[in-house]
N, C-alpha and C. Protein backbone atom coordinates (compact mmCIF):
# COMPACT_ATOMS: atom_id res chain seq x y z
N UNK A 1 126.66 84.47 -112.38
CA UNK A 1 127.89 84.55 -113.12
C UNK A 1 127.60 84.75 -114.58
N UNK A 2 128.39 85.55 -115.77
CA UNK A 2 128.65 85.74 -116.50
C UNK A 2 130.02 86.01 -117.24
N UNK A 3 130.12 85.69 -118.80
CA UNK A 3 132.00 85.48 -119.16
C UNK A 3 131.32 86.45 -120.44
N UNK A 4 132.85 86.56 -120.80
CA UNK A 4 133.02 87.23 -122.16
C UNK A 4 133.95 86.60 -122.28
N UNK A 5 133.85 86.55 -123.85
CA UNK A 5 135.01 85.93 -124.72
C UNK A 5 135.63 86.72 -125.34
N UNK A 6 135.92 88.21 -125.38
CA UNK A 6 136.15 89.65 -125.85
C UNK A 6 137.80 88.73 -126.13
N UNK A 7 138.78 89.25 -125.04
CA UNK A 7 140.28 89.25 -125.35
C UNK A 7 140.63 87.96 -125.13
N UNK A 8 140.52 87.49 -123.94
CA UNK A 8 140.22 85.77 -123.32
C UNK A 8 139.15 85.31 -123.07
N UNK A 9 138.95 84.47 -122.15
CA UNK A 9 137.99 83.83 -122.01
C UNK A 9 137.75 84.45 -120.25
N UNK A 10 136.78 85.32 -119.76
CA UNK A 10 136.75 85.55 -118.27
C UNK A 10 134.96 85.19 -118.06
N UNK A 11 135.18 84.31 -116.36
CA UNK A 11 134.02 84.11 -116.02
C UNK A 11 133.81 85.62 -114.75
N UNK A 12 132.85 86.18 -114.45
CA UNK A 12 132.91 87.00 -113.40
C UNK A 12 131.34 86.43 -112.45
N UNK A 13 132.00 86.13 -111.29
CA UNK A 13 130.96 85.57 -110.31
C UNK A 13 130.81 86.94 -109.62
N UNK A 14 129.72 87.48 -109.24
CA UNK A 14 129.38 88.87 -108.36
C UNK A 14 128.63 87.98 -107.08
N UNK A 15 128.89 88.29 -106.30
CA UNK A 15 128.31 87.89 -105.08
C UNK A 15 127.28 89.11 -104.67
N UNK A 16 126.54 88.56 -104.22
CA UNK A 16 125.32 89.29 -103.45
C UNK A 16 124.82 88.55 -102.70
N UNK A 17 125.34 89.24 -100.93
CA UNK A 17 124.77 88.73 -99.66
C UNK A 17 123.21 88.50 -99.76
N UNK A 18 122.08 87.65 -99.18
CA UNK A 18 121.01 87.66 -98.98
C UNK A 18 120.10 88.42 -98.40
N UNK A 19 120.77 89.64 -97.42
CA UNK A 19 120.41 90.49 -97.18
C UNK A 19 120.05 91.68 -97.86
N UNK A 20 120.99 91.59 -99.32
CA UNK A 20 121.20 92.73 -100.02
C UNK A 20 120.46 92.46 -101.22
N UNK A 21 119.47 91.27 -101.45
CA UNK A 21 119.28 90.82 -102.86
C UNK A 21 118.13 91.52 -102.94
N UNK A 22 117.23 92.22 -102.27
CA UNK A 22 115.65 92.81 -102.44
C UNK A 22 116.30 93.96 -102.82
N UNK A 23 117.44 94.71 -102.27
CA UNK A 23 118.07 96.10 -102.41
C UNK A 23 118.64 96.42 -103.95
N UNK A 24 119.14 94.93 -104.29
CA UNK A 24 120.00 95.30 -105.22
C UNK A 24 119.27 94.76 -106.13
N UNK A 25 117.76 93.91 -106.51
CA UNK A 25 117.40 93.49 -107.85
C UNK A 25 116.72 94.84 -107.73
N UNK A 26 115.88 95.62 -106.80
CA UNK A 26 115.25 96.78 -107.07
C UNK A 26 116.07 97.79 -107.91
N UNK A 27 117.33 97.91 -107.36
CA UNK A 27 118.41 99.12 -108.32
C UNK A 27 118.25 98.45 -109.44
N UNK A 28 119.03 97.13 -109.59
CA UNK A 28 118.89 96.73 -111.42
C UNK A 28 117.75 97.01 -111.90
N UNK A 29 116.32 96.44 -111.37
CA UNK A 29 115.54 96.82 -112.00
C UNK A 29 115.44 98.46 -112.55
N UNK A 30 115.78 99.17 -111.35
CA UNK A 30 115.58 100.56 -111.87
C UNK A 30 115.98 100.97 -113.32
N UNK A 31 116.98 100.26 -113.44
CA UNK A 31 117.80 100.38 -114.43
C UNK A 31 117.46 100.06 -116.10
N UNK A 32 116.65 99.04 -115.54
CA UNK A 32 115.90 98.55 -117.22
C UNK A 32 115.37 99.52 -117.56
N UNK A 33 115.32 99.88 -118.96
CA UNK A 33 114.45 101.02 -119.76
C UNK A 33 113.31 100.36 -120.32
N UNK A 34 112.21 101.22 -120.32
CA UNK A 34 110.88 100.92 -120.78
C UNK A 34 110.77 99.78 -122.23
N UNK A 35 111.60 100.67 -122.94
CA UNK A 35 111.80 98.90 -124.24
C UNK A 35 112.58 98.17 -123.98
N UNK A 36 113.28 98.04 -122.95
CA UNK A 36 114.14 96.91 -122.89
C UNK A 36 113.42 95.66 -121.86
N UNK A 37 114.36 94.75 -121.93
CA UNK A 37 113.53 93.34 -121.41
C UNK A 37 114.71 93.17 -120.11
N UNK A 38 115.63 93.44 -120.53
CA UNK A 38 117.28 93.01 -119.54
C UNK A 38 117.89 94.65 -120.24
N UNK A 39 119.23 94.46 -119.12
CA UNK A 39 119.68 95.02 -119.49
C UNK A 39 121.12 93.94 -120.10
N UNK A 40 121.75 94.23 -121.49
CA UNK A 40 122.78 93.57 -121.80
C UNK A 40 123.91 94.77 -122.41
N UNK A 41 124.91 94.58 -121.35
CA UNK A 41 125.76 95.46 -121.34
C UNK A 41 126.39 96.23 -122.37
N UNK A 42 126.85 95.23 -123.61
CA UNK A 42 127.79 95.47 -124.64
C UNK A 42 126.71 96.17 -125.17
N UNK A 43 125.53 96.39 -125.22
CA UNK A 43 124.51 97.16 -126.34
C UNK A 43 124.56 98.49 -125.55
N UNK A 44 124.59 98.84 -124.65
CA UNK A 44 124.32 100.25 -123.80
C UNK A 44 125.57 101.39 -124.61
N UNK A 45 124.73 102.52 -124.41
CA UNK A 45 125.79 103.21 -124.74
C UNK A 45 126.48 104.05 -123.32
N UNK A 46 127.66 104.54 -123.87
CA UNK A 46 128.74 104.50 -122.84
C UNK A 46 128.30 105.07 -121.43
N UNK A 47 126.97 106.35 -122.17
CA UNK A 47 126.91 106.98 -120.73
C UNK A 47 125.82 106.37 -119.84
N UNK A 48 124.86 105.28 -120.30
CA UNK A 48 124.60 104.10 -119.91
C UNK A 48 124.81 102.97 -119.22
N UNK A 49 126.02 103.07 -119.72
CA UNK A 49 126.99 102.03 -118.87
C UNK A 49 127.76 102.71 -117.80
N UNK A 50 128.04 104.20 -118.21
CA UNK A 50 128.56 104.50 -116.33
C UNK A 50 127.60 104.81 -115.37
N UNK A 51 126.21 104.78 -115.67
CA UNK A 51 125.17 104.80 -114.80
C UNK A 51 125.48 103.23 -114.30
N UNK A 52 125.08 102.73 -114.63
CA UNK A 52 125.27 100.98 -114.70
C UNK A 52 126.07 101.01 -113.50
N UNK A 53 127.41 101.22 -113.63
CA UNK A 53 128.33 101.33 -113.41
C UNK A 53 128.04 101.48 -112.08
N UNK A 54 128.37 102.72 -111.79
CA UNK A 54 128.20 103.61 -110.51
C UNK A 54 127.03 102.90 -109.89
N UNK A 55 125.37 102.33 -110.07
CA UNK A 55 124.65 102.14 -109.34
C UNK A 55 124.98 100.35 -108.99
N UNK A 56 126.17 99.99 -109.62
CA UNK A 56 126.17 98.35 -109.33
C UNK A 56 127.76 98.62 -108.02
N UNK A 57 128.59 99.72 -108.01
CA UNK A 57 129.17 100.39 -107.14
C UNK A 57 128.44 100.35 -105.69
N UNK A 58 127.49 100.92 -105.67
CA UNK A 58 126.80 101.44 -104.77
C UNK A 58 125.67 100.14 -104.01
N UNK A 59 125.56 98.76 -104.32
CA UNK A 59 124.60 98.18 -103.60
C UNK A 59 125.21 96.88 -102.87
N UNK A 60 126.57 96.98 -102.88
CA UNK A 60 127.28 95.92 -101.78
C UNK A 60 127.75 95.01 -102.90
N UNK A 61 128.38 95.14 -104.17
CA UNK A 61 128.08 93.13 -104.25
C UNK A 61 129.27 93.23 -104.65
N UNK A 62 130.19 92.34 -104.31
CA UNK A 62 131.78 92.00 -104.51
C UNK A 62 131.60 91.19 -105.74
N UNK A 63 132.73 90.68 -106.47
CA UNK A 63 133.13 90.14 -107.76
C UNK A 63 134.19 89.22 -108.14
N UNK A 64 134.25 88.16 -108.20
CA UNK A 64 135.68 87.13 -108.52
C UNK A 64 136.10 87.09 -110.04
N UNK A 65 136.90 87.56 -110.47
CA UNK A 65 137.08 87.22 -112.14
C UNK A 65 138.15 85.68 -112.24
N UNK A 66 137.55 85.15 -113.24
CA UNK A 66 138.41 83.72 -113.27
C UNK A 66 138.95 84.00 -114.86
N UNK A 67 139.63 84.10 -114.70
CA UNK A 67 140.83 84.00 -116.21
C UNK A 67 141.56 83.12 -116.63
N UNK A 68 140.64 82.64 -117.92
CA UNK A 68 141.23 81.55 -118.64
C UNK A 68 142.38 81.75 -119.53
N UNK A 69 142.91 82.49 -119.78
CA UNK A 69 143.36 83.31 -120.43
C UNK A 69 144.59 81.32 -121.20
N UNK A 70 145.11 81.25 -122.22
CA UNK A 70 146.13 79.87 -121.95
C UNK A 70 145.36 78.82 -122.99
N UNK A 71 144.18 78.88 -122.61
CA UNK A 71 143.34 77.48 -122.72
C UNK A 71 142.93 77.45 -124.34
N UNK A 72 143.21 77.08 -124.73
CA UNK A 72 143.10 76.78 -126.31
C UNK A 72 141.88 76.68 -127.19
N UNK A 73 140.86 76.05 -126.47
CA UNK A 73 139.53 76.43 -126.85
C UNK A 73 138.58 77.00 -125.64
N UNK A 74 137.58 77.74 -126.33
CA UNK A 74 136.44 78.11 -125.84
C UNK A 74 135.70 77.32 -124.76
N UNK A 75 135.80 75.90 -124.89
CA UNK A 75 135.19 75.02 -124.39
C UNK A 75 135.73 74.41 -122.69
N UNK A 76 137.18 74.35 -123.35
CA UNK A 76 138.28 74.34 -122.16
C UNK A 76 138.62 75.45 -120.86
N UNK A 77 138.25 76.63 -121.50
CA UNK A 77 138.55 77.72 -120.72
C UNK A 77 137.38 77.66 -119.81
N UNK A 78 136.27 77.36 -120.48
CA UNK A 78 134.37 77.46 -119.74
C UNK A 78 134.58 76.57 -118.61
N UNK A 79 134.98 75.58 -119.02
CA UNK A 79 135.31 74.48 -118.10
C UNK A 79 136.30 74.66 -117.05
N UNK A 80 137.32 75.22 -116.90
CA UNK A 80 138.12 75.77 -115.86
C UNK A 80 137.97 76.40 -115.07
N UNK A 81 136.84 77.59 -115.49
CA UNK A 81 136.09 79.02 -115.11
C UNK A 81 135.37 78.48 -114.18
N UNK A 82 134.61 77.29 -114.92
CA UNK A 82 133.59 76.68 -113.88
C UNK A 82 133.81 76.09 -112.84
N UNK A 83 134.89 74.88 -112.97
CA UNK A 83 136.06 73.99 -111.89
C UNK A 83 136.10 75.25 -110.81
N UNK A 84 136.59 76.48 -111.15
CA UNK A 84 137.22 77.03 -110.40
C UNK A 84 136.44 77.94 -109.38
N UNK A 85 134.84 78.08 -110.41
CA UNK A 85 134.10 78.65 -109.44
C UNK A 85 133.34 77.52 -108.57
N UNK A 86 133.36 76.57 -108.96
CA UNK A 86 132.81 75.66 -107.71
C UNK A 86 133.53 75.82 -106.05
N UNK A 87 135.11 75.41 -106.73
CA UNK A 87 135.99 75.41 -106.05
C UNK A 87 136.01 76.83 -104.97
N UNK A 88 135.43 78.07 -105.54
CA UNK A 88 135.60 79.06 -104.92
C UNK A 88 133.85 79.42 -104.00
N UNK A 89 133.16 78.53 -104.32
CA UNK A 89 131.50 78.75 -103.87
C UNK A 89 132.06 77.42 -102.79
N UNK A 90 132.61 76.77 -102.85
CA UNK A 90 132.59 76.00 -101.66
C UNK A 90 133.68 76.70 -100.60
N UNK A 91 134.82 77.60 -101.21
CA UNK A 91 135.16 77.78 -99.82
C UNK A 91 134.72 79.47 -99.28
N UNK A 92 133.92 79.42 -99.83
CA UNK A 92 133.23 80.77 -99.59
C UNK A 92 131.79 80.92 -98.89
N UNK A 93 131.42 79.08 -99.07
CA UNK A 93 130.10 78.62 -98.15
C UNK A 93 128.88 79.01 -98.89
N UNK A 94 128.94 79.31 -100.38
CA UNK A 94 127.77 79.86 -101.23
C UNK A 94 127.05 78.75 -101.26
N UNK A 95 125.42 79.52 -101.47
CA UNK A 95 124.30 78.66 -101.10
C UNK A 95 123.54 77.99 -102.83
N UNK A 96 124.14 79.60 -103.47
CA UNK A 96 123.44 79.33 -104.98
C UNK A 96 124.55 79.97 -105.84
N UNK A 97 124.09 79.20 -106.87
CA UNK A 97 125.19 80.00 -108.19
C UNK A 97 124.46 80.10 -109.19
N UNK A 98 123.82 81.18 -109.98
CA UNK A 98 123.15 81.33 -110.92
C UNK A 98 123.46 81.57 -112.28
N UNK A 99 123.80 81.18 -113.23
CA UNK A 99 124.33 80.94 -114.49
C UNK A 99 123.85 81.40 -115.37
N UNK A 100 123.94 82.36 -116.35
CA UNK A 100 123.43 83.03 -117.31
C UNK A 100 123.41 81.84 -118.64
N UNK A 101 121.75 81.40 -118.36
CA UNK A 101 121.81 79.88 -119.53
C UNK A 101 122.30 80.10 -120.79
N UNK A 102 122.41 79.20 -121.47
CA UNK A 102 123.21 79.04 -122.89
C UNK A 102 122.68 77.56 -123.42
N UNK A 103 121.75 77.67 -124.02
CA UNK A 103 120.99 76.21 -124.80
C UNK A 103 122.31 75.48 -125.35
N UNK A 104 123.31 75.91 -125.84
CA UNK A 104 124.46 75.64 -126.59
C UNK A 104 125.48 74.86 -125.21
N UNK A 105 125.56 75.18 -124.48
CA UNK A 105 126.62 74.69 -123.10
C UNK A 105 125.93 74.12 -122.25
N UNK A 106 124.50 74.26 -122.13
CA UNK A 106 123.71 73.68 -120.73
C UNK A 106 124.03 72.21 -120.61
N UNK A 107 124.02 71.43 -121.48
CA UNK A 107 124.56 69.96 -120.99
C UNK A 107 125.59 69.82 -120.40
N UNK A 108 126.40 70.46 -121.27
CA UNK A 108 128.03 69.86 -120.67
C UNK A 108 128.12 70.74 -119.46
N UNK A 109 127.50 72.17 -119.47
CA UNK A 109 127.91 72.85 -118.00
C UNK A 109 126.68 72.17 -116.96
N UNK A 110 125.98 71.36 -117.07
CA UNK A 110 125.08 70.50 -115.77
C UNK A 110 125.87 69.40 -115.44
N UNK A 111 126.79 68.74 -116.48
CA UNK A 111 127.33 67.58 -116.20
C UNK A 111 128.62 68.02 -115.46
N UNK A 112 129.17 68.76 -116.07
CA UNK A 112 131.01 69.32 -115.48
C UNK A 112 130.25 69.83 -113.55
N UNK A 113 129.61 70.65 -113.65
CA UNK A 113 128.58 70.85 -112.12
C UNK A 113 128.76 69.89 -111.68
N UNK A 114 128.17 69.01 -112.24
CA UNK A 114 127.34 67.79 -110.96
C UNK A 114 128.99 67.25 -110.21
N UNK A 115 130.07 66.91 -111.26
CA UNK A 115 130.75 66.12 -111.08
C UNK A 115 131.68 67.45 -110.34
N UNK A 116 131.71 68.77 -110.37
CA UNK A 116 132.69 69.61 -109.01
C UNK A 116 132.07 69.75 -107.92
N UNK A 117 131.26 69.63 -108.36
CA UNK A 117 130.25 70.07 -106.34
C UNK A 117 130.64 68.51 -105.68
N UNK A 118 130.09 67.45 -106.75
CA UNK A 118 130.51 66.43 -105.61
C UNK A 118 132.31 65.92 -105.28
N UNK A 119 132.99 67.02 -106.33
CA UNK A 119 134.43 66.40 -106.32
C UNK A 119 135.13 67.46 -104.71
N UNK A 120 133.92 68.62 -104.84
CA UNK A 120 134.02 69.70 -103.66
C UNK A 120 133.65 69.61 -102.10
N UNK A 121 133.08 68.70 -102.13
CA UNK A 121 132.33 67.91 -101.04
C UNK A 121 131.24 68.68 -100.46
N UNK A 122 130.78 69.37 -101.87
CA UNK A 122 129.41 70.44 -101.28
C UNK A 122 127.93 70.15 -102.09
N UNK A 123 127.80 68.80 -102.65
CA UNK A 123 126.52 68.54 -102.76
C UNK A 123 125.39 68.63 -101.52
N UNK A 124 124.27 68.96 -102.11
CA UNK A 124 123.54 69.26 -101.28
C UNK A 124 123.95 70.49 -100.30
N UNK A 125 124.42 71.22 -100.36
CA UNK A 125 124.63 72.91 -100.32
C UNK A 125 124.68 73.23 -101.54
N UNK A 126 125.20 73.31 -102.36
CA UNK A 126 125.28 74.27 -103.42
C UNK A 126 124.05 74.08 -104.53
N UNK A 127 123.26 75.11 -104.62
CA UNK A 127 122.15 74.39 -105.78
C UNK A 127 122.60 75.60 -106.90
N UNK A 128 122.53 74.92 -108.23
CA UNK A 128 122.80 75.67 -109.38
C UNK A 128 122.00 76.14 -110.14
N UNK A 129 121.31 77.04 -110.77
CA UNK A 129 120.72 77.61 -111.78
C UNK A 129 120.77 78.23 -112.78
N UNK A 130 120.49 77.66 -114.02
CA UNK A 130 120.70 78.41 -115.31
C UNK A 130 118.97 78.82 -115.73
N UNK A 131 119.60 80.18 -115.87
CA UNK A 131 118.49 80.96 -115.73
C UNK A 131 118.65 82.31 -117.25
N UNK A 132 117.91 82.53 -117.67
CA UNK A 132 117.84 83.45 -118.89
C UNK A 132 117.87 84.82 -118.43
N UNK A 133 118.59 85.87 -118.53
CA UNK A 133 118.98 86.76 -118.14
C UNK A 133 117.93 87.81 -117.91
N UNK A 134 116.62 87.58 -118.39
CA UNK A 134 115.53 88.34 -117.93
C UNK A 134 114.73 88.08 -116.94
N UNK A 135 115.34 86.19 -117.08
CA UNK A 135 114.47 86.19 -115.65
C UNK A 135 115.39 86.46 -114.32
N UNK A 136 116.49 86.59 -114.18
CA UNK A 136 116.89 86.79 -112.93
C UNK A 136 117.73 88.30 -113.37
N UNK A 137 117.33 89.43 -113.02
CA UNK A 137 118.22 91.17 -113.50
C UNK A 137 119.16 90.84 -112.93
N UNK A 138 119.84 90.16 -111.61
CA UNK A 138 121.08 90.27 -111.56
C UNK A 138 122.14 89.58 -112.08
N UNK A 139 121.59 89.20 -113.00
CA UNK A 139 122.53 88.78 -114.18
C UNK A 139 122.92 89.99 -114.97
N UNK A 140 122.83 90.79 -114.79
CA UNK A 140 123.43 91.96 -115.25
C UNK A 140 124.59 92.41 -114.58
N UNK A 141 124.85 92.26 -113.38
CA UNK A 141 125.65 92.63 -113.08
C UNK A 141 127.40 91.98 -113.06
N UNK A 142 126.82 90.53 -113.29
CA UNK A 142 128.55 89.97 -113.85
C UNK A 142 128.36 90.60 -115.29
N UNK A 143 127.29 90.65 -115.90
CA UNK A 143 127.26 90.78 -117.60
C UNK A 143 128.22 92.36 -117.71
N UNK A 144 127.70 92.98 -116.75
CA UNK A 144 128.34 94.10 -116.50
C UNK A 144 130.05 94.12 -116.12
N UNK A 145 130.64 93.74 -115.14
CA UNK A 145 131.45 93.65 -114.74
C UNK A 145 132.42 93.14 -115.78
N UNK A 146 132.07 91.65 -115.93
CA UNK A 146 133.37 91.33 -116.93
C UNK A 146 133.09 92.04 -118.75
N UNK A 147 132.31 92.67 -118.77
CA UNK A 147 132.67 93.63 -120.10
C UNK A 147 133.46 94.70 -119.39
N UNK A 148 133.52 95.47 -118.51
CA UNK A 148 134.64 96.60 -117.95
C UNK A 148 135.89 95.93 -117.81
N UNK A 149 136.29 94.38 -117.21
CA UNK A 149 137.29 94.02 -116.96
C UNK A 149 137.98 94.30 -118.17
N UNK A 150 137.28 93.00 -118.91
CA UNK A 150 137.72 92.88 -120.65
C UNK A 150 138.01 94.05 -121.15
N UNK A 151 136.95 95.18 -121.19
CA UNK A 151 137.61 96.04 -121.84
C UNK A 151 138.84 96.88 -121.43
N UNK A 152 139.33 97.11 -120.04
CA UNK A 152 140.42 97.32 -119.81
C UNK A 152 140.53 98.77 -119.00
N UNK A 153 141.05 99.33 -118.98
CA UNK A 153 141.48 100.98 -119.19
C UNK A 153 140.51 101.54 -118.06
N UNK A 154 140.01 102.77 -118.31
CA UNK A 154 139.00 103.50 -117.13
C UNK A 154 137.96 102.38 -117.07
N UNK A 155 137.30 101.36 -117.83
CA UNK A 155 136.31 101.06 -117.50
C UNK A 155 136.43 99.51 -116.53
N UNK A 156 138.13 99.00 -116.58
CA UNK A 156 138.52 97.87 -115.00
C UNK A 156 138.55 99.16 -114.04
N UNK A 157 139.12 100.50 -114.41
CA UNK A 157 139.16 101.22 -113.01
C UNK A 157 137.66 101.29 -112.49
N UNK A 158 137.07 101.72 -113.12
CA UNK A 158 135.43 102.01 -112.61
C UNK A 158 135.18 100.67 -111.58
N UNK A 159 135.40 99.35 -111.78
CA UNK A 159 134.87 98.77 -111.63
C UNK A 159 136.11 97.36 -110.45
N UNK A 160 137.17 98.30 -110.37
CA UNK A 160 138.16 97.77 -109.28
C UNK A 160 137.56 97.36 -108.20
N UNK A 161 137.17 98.40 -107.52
CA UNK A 161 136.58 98.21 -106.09
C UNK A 161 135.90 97.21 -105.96
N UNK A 162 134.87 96.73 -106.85
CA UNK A 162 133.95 95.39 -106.83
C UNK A 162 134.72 94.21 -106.83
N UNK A 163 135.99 94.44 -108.02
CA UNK A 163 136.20 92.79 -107.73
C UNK A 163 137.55 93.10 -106.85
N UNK A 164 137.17 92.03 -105.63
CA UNK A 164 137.79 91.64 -104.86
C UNK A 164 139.03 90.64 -105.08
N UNK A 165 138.41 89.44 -105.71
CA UNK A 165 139.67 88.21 -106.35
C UNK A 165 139.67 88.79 -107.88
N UNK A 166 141.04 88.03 -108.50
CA UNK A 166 140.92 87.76 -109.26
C UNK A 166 141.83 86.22 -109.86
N UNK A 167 141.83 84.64 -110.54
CA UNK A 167 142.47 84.09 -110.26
C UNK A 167 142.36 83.43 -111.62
N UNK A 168 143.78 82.88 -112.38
CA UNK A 168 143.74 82.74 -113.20
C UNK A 168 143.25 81.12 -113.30
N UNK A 169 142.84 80.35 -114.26
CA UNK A 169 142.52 79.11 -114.37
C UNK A 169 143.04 78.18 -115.09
């Protein structure tokens, strides 16, 4: 999962079956350029990003956007996003949720965790990871997604088909 804080506050969870994860870190990888380390969306230029685009189209992985949109601070909205993706990894039977780390939020988002998985009755299924966006590439692909949402216009159309939910928080 990955959010932008562009217009509101949106978290975008991309799902990727286990079957599909050797298929689809190979495409992301394809995707990194020789100086780059990750790919991070908002820096690409446009025709960059509809490559992006089109090859995160093409490798199976569906998308939930959680919209905080209401919530008064930054902090509040993160926190809802999160409530809500627990709420949605437990009834969806998810095994992992991988979190694009943030030295700045990692406390409070390990503690708000601990206390939805067990308020979800899915401790011990659900294991969480905050992970730095180079070490896991498919963190590119929420990074991806909710910058098209946010930005709106042809670039939510590009990127309709992927997300499946969308639910406000």
């Amino acid at each position: 999962m990955d959010e932008t804080k562009e217009r509101s506050f949106l978290l975008v969870a991309a799902v990727v079956l286990p079957s599909d994860l050797i298929r689809a870190r190979r495409t992301v990888r394809s995707l990194v350029l020789p100086h780059q380390r990750r790919i991070h969306f908002h820096k690409e230029r446009d025709d960059r990003r509809r490559q992006i685009v089109t090859a995160i189209t093409t490798i199976g992985v569906q998308a939930t956007v959680f919209d905080a949109v209401g919530h008064r601070t930054t902090k509040a909205a993160r926190d809802a996003c999160l409530a809500g993706l627990v709420e949605y990894a437990a009834k969806t039977s998810a095994a992992r949720l991988v979190i694009e780390r943030d030295d700045s939020t990692l406390k409070a988002d390990q503690r708000l965790l601990f206390d939805e998985v067990r308020r979800a009755g899915i401790a011990g299924q659900l294991r969480y990871d905050h992970l730095k966006a180079h070490e896991e590439c498919l963190l590119a692909i929420p990074d991806a997604l909710a910058w098209c949402w946010a930005r709106g216009g042809h670039w939510r159309t590009a990127v309709r088909a992927v997300v499946t939910e969308s639910h406000r928080v």
